[in-house]
PDB file of N, CA and C in Angstrom:
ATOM      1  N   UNK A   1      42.678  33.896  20.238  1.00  0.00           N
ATOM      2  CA  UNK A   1      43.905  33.321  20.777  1.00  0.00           C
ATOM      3  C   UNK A   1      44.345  34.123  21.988  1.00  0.00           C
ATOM      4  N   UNK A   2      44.894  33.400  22.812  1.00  0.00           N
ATOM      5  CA  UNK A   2      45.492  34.026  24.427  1.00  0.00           C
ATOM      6  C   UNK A   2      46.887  34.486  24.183  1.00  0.00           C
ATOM      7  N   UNK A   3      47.029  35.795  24.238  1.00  0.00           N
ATOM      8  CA  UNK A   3      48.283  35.963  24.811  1.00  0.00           C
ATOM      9  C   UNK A   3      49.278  35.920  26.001  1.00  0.00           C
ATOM     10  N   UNK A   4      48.904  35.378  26.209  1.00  0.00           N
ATOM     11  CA  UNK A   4      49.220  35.135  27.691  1.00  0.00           C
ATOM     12  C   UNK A   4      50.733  34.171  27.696  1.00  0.00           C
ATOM     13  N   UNK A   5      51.920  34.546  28.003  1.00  0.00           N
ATOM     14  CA  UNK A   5      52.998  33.455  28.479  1.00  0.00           C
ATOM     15  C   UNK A   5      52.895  33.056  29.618  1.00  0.00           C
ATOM     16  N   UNK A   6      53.089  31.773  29.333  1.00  0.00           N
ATOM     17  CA  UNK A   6      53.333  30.693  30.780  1.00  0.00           C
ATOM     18  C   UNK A   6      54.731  30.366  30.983  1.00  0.00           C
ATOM     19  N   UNK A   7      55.123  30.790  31.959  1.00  0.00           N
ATOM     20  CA  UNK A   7      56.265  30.383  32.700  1.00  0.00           C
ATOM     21  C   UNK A   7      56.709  28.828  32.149  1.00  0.00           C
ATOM     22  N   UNK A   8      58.171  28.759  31.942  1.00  0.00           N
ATOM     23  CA  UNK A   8      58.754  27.534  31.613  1.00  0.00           C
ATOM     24  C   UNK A   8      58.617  26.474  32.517  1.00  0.00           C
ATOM     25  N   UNK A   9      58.840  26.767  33.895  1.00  0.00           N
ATOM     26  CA  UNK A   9      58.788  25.635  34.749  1.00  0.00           C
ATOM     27  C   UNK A   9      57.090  24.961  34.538  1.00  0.00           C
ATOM     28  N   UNK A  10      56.458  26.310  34.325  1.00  0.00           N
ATOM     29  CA  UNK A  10      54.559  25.920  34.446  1.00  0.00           C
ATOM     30  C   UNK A  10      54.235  24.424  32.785  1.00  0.00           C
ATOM     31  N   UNK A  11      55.239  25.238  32.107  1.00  0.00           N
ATOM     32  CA  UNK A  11      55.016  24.489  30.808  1.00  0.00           C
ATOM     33  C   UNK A  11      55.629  22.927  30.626  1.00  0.00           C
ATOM     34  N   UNK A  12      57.103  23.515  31.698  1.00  0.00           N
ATOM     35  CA  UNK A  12      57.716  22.006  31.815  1.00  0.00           C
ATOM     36  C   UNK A  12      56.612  20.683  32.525  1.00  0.00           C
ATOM     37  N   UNK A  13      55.761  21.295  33.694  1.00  0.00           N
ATOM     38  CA  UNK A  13      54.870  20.309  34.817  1.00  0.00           C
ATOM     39  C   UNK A  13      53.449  20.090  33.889  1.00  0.00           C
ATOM     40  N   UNK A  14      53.311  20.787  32.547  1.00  0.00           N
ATOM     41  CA  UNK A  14      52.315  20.220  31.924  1.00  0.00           C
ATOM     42  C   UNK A  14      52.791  19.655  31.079  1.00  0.00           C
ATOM     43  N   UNK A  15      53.619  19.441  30.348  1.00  0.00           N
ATOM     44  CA  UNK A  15      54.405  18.568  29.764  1.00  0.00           C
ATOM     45  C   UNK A  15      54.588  16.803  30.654  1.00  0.00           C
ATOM     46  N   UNK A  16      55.222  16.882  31.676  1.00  0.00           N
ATOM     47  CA  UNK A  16      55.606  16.009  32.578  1.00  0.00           C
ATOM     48  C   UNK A  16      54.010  15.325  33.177  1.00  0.00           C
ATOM     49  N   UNK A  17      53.341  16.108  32.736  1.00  0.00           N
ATOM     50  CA  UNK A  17      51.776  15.328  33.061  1.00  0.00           C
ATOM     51  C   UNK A  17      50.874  15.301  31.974  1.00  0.00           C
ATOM     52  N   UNK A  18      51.405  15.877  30.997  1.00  0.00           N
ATOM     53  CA  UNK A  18      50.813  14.944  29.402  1.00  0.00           C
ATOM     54  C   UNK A  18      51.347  14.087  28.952  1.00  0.00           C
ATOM     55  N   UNK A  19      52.397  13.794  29.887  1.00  0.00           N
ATOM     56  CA  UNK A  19      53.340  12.180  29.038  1.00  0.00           C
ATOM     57  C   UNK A  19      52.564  11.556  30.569  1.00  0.00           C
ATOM     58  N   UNK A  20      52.376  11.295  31.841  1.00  0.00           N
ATOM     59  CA  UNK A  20      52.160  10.469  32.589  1.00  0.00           C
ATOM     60  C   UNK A  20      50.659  10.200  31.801  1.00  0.00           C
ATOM     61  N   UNK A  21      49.591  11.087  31.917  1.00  0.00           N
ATOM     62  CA  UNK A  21      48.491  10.716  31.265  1.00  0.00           C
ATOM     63  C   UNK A  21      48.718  10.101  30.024  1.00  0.00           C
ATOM     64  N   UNK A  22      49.048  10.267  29.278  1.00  0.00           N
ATOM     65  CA  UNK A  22      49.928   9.337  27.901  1.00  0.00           C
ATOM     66  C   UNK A  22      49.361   7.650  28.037  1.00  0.00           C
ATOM     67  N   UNK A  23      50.419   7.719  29.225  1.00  0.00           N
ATOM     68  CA  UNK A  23      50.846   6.491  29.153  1.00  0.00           C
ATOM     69  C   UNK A  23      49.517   5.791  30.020  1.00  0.00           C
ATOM     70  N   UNK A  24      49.160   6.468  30.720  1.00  0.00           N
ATOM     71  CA  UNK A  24      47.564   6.069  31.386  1.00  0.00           C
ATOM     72  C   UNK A  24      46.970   5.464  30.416  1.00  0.00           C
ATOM     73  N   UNK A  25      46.749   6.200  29.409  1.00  0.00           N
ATOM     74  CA  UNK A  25      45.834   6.082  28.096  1.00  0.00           C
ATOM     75  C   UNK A  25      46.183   4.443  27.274  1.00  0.00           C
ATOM     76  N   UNK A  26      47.772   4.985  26.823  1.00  0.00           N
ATOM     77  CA  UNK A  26      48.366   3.432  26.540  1.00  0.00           C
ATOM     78  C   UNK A  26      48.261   2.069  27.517  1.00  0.00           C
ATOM     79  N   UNK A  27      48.066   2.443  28.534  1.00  0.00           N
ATOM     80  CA  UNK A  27      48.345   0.982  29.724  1.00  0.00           C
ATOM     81  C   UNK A  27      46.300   0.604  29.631  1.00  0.00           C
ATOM     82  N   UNK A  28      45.645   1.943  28.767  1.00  0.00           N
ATOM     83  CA  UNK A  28      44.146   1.607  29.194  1.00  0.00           C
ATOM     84  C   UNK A  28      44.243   0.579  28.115  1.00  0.00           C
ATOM     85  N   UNK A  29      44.800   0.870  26.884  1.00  0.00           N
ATOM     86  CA  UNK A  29      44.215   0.525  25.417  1.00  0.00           C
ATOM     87  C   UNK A  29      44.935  -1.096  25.164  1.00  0.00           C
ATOM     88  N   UNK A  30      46.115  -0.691  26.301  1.00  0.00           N
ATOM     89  CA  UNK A  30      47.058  -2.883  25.995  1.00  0.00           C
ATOM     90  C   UNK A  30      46.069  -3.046  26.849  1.00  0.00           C
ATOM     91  N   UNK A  31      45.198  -3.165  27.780  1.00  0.00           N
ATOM     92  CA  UNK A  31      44.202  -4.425  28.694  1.00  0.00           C
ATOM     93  C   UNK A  31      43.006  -3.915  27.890  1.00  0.00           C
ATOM     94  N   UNK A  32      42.739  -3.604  27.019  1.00  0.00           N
ATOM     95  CA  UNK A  32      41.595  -3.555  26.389  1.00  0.00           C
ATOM     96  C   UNK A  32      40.275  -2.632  26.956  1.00  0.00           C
ATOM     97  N   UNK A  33      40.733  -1.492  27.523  1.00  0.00           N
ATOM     98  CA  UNK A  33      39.669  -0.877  28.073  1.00  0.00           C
ATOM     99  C   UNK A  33      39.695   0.688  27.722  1.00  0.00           C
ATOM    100  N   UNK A  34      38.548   1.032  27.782  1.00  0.00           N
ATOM    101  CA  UNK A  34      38.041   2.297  26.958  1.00  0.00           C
ATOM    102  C   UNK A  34      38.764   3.298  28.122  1.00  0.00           C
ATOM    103  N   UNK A  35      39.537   4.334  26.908  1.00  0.00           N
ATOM    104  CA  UNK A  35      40.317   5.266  27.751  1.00  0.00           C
ATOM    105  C   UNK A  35      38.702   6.730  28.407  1.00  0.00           C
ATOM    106  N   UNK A  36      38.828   7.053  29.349  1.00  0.00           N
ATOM    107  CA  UNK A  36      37.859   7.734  29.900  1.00  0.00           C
ATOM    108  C   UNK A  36      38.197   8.850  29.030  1.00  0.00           C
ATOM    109  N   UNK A  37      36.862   9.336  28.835  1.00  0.00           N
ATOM    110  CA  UNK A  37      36.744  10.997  28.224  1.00  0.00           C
ATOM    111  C   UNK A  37      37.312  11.784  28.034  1.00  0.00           C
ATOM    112  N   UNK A  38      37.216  11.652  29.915  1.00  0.00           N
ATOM    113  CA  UNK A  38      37.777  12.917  30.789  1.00  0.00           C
ATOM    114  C   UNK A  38      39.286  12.952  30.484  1.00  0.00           C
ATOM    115  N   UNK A  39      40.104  12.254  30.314  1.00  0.00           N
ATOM    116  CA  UNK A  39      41.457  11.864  30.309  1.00  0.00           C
ATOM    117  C   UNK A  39      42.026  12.157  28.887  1.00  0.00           C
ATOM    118  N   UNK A  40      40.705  11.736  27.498  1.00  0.00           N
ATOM    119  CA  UNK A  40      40.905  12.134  26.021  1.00  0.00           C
ATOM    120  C   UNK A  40      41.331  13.344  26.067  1.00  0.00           C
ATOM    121  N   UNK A  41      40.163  14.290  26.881  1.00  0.00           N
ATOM    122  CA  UNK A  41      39.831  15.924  27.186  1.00  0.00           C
ATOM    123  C   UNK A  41      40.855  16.887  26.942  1.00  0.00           C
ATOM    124  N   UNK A  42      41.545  15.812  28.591  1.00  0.00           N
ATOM    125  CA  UNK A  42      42.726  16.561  29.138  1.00  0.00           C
ATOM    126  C   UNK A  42      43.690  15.981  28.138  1.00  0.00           C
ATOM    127  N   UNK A  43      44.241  15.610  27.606  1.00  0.00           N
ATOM    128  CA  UNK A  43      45.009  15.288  26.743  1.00  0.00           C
ATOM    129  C   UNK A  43      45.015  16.409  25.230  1.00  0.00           C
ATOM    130  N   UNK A  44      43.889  16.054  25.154  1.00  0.00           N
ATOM    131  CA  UNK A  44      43.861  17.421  24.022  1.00  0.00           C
ATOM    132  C   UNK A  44      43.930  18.744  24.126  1.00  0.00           C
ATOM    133  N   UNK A  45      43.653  18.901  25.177  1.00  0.00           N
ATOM    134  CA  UNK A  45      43.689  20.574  25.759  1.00  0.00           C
ATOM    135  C   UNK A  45      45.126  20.552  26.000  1.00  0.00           C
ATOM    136  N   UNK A  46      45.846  19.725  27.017  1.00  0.00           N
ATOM    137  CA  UNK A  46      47.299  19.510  27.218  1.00  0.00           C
ATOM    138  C   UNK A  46      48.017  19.647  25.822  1.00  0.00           C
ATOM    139  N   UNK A  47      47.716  18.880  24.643  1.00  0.00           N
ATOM    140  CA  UNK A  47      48.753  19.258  23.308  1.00  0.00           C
ATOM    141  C   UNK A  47      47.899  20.999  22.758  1.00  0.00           C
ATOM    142  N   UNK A  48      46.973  20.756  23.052  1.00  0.00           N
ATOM    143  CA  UNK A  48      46.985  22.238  21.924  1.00  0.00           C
ATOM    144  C   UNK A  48      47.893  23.328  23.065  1.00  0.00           C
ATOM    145  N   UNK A  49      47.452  23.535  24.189  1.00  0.00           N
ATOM    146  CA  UNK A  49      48.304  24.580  25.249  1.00  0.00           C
ATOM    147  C   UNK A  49      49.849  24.407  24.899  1.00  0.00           C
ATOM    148  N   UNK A  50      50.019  23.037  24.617  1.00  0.00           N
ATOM    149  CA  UNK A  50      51.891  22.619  24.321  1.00  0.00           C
ATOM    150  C   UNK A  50      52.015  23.523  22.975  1.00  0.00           C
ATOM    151  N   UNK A  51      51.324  23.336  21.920  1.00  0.00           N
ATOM    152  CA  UNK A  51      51.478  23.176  20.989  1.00  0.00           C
ATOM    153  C   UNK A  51      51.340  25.126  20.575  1.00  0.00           C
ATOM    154  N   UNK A  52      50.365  26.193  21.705  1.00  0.00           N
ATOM    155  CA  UNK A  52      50.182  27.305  21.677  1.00  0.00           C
ATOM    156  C   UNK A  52      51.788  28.177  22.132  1.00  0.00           C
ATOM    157  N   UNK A  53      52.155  26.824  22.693  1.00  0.00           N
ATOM    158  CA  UNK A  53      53.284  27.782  23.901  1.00  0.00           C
ATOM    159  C   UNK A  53      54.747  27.122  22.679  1.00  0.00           C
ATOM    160  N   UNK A  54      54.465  26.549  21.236  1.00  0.00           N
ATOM    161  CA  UNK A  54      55.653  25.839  20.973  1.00  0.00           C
ATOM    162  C   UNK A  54      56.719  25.251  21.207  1.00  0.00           C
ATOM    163  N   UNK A  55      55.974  24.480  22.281  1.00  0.00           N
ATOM    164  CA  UNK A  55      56.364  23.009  23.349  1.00  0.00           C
ATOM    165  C   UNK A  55      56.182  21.637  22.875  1.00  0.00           C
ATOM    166  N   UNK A  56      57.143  21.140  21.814  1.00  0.00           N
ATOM    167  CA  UNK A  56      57.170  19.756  21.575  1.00  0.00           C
ATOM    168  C   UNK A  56      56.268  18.699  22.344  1.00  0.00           C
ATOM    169  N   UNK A  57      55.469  18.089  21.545  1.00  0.00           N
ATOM    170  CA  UNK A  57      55.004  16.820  22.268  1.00  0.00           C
ATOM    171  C   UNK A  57      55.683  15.771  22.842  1.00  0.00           C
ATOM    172  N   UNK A  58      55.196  15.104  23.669  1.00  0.00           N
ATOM    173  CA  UNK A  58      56.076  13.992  24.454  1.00  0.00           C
ATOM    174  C   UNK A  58      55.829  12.676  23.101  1.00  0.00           C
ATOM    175  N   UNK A  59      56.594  12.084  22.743  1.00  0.00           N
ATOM    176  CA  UNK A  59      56.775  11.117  21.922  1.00  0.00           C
ATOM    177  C   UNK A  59      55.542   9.970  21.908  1.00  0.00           C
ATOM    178  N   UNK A  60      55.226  10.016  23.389  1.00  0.00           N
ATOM    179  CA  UNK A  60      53.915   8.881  22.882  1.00  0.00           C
ATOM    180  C   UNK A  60      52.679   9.530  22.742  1.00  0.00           C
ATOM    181  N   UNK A  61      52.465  11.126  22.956  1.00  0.00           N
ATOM    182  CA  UNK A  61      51.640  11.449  22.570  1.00  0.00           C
ATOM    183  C   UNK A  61      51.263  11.747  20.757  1.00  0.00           C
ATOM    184  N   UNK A  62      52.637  11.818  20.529  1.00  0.00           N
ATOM    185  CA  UNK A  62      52.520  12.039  18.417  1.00  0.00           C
ATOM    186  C   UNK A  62      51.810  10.650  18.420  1.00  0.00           C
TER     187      UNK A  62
END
């Protein structure tokens, strides 16, 4: 495990871009199309880093 703290503002702009990707994901899955990998990836790395720094998830990511 990293000890490392990240700055609030740093945690707030990954937050604010695990809910835009979010919703990427959701707008893939209503037209019926396979959400890219790359985007799963970052999404999961985005909640566990949230989730290291005990930074609530954005609601459409639960």
């Amino acid at each position: 495990m990293n000890s490392v703290v990240a700055a609030p503002e740093r945690l707030s702009e990954v937050l604010r871009l695990c809910t835009s990707l979010a919703y990427r994901a959701l707008d893939a899955q209503i037209m019926g199309l396979p959400v890219p990998a790359d985007q799963a990836v970052a999404l999961a790395k985005a909640a566990q880093l949230l989730e290291d720094h005990g930074v609530e998830w954005p609601p459409l990511l639960t």
